[in-house]
N, C-alpha and C. Protein backbone atom coordinates (compact mmCIF):
# COMPACT_ATOMS: atom_id res chain seq x y z
N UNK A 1 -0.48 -140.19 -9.17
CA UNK A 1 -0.16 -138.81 -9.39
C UNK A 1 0.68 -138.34 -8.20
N UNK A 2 1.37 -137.73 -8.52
CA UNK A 2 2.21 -137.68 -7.32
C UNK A 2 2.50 -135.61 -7.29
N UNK A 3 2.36 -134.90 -6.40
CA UNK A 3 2.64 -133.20 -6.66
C UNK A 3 3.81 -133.12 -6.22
N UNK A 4 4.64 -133.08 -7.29
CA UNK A 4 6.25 -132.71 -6.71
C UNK A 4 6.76 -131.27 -6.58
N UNK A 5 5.75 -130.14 -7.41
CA UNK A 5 6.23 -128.57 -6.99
C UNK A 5 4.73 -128.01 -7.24
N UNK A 6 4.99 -126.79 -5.65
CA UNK A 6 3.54 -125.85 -5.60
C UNK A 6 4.14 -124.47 -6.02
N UNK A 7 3.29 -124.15 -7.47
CA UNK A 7 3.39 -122.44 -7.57
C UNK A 7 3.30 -121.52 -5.96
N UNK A 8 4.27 -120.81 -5.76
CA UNK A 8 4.23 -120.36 -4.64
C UNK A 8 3.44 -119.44 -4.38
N UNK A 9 3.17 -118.94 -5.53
CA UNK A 9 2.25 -116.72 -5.29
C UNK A 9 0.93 -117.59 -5.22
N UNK A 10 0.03 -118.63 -6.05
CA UNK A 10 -1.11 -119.15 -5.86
C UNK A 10 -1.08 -120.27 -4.39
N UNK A 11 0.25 -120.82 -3.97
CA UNK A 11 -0.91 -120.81 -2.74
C UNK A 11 -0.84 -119.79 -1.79
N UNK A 12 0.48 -119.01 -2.07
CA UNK A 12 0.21 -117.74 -1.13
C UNK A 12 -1.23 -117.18 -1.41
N UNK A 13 -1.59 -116.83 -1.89
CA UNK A 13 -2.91 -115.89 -2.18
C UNK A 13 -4.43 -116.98 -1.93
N UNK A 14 -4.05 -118.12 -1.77
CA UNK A 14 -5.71 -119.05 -1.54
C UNK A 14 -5.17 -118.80 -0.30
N UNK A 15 -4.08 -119.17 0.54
CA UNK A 15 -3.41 -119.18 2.04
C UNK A 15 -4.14 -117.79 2.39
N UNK A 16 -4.07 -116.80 1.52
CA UNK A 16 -4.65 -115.63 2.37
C UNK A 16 -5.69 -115.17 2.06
N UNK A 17 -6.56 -115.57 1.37
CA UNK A 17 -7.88 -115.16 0.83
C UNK A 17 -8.76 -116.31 1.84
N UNK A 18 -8.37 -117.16 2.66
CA UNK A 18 -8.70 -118.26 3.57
C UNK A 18 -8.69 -117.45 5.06
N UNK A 19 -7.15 -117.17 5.09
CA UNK A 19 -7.42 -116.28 6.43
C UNK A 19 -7.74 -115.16 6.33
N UNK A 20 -8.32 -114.12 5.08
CA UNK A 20 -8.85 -113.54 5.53
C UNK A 20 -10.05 -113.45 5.61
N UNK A 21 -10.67 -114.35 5.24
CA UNK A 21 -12.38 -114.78 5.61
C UNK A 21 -12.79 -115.03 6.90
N UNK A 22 -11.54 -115.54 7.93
CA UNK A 22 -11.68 -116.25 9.02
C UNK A 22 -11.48 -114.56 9.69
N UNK A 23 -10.37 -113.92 9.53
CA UNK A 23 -10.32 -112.60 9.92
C UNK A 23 -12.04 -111.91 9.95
N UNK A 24 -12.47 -111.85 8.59
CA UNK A 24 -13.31 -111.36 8.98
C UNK A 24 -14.77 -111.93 9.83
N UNK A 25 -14.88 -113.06 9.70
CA UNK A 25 -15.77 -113.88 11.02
C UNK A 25 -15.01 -113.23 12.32
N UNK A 26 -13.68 -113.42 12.25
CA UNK A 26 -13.47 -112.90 14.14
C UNK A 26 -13.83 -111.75 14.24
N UNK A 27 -13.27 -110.65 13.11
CA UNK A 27 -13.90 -109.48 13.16
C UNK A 27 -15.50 -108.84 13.78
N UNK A 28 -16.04 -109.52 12.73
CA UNK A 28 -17.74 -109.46 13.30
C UNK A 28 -18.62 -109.82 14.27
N UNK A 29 -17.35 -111.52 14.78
CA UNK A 29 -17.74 -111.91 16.52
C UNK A 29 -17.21 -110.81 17.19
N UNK A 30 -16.09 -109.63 16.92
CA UNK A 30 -15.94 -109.17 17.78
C UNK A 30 -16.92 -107.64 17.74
N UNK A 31 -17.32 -107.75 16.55
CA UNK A 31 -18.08 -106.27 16.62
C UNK A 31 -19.60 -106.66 17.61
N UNK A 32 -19.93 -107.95 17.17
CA UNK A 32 -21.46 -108.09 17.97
C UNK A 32 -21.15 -108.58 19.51
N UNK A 33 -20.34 -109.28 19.89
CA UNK A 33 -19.96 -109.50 21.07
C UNK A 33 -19.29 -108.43 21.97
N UNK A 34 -18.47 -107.45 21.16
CA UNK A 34 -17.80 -106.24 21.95
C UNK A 34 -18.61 -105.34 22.01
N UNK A 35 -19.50 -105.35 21.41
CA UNK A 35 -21.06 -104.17 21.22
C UNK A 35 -22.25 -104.69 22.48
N UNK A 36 -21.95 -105.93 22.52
CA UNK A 36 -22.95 -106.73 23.51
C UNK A 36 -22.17 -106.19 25.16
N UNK A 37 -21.47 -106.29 25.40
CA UNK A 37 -20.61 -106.57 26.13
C UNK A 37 -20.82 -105.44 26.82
N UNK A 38 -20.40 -103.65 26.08
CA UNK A 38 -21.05 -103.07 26.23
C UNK A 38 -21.89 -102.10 26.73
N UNK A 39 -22.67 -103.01 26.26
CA UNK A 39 -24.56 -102.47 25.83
C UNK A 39 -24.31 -102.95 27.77
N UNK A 40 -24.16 -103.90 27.88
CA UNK A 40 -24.39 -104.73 29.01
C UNK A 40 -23.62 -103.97 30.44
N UNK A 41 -22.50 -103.78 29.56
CA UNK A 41 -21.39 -102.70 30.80
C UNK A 41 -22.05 -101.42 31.81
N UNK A 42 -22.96 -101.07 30.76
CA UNK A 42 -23.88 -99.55 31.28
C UNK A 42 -22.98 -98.39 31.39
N UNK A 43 -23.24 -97.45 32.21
CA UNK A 43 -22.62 -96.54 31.95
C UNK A 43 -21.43 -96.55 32.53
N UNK A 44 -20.53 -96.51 31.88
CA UNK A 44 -19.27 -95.79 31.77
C UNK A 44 -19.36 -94.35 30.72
N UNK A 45 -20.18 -93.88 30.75
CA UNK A 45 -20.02 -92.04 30.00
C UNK A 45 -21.13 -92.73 28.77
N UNK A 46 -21.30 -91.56 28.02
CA UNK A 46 -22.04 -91.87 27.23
C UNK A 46 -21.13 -92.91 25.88
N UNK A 47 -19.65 -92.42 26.12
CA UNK A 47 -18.93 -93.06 24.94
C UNK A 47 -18.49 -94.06 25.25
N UNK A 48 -19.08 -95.43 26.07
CA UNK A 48 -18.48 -96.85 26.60
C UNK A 48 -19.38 -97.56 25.39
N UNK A 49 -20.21 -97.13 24.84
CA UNK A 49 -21.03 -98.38 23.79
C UNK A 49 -20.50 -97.75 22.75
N UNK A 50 -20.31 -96.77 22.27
CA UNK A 50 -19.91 -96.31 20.90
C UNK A 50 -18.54 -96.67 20.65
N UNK A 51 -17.86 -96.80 22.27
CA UNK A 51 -16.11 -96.49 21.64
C UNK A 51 -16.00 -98.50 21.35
N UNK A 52 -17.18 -99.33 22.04
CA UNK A 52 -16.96 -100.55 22.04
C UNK A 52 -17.30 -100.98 20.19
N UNK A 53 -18.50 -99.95 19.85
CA UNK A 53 -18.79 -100.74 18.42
C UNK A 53 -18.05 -99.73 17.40
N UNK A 54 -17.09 -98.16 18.01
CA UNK A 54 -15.82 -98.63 16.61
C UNK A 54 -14.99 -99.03 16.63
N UNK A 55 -14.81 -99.72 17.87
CA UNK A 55 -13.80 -101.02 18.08
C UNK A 55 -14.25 -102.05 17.15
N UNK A 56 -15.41 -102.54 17.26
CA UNK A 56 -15.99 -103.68 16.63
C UNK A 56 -15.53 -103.20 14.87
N UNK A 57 -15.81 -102.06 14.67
CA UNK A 57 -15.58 -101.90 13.04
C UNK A 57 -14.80 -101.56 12.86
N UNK A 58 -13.63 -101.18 13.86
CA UNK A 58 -12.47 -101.20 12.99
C UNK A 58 -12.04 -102.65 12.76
N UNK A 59 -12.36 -103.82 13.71
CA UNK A 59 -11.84 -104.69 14.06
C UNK A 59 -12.29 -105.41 12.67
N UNK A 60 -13.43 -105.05 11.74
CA UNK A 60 -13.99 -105.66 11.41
C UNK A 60 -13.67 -105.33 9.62
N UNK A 61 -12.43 -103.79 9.64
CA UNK A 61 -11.75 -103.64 8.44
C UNK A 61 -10.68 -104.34 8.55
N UNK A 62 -9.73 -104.23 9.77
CA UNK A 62 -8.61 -104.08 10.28
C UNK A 62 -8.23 -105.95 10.20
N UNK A 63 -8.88 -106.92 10.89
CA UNK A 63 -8.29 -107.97 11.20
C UNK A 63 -8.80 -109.11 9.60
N UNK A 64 -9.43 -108.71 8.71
CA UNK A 64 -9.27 -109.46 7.46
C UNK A 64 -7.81 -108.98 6.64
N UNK A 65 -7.62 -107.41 6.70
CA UNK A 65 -6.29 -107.55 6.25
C UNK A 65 -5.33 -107.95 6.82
N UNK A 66 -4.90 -108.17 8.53
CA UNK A 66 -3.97 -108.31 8.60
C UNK A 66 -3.68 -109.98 8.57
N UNK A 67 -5.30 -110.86 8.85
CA UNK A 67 -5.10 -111.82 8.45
C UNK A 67 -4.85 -112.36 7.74
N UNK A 68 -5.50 -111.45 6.10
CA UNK A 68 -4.99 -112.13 5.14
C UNK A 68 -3.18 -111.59 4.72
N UNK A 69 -2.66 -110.42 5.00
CA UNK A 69 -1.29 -110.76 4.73
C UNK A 69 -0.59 -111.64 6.10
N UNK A 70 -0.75 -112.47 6.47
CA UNK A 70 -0.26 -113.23 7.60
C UNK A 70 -0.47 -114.48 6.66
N UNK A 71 -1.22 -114.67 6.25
CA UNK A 71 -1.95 -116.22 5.84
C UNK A 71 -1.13 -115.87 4.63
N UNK A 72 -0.87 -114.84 4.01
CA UNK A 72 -0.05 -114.81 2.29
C UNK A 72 1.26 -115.34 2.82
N UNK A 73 1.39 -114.44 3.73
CA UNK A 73 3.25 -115.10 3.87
C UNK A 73 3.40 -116.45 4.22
N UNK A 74 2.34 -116.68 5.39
CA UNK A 74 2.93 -117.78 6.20
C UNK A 74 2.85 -119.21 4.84
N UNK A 75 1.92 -118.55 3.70
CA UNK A 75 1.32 -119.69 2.81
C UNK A 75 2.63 -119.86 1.45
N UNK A 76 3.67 -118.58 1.21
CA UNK A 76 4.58 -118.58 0.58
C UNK A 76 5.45 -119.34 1.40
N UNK A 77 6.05 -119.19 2.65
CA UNK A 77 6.76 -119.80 3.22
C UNK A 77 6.30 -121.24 3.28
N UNK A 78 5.56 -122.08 3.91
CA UNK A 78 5.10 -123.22 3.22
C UNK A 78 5.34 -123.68 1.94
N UNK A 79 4.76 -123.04 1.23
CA UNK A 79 5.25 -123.36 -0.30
C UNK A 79 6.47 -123.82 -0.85
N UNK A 80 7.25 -122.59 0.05
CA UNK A 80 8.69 -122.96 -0.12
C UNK A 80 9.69 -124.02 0.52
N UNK A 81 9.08 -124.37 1.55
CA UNK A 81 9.70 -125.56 2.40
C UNK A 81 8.96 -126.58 1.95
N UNK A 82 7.91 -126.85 1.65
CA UNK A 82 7.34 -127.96 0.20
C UNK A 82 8.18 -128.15 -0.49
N UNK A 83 8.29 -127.44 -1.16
CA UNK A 83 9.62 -127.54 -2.74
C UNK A 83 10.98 -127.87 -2.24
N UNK A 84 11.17 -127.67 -1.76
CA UNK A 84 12.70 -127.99 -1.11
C UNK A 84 12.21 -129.47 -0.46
N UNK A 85 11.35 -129.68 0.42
CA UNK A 85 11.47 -131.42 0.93
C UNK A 85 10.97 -131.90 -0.73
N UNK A 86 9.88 -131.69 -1.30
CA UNK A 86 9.48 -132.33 -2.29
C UNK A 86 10.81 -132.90 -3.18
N UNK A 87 11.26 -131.97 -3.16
CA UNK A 87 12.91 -132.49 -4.18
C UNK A 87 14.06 -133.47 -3.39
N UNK A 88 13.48 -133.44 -2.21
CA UNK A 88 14.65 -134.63 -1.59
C UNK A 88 13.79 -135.26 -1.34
N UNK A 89 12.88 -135.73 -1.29
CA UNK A 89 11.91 -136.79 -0.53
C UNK A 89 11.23 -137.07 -2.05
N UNK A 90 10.39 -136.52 -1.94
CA UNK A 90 10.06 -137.11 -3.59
C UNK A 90 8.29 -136.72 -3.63
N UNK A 91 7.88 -135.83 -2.79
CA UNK A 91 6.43 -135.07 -3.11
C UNK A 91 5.49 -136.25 -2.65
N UNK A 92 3.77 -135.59 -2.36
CA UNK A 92 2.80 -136.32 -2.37
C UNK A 92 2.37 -137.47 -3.28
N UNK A 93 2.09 -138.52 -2.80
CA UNK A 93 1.09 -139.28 -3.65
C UNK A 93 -0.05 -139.27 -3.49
N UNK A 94 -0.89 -138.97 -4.20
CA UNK A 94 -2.15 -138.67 -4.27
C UNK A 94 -2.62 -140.31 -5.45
N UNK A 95 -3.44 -140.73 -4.78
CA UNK A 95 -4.47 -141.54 -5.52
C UNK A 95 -5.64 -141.00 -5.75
N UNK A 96 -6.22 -140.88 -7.42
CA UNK A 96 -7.43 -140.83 -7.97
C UNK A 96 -8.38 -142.00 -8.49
N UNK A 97 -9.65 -141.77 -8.42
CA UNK A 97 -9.88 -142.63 -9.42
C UNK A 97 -10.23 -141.86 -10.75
């Protein structure tokens, strides 16, 4: 079996539905770690732990989208430099059983 052309919008969209899962893991390391951090800092005013955890939640709307349109493009662009070597080179071989 050999894949000589990738629909481009489907792997754009697995490309970014991938990073933005990973977006949101960094997101949430950064809400519990920037909340820790902190908690730990002491006082700087009463607003050094609050301004750290809506950092954490914005971080935690904010970096799945921008990951996932990063991961859409960068996954169309791929796609597209696939298809273009695939047609001069001649695509994957994949062995099944």
């Amino acid at each position: 079996m050999i894949i000589k052309k990738l629909d481009i919008l489907s792997v754009g969209k697995i490309t970014g539905i991938i990073a933005a899962a990973f977006g949101l893991i960094a997101g949430l390391l950064l809400l519990v770690f920037g909340s820790m951090i902190a908690g730990l800092a002491g006082s700087q005013g009463e607003a050094g732990p609050l301004a750290a955890l809506g950092g954490g939640v914005v971080g935690v709307i904010a970096l799945p989208i921008l990951y996932g349109i990063c991961g859409f493009v960068g996954g169309v662009i791929q796609a597209l430099i696939y298809n273009l070597a695939a047609g001069v080179i001649g695509g994957i071989r994949i062995e099944t059983e």
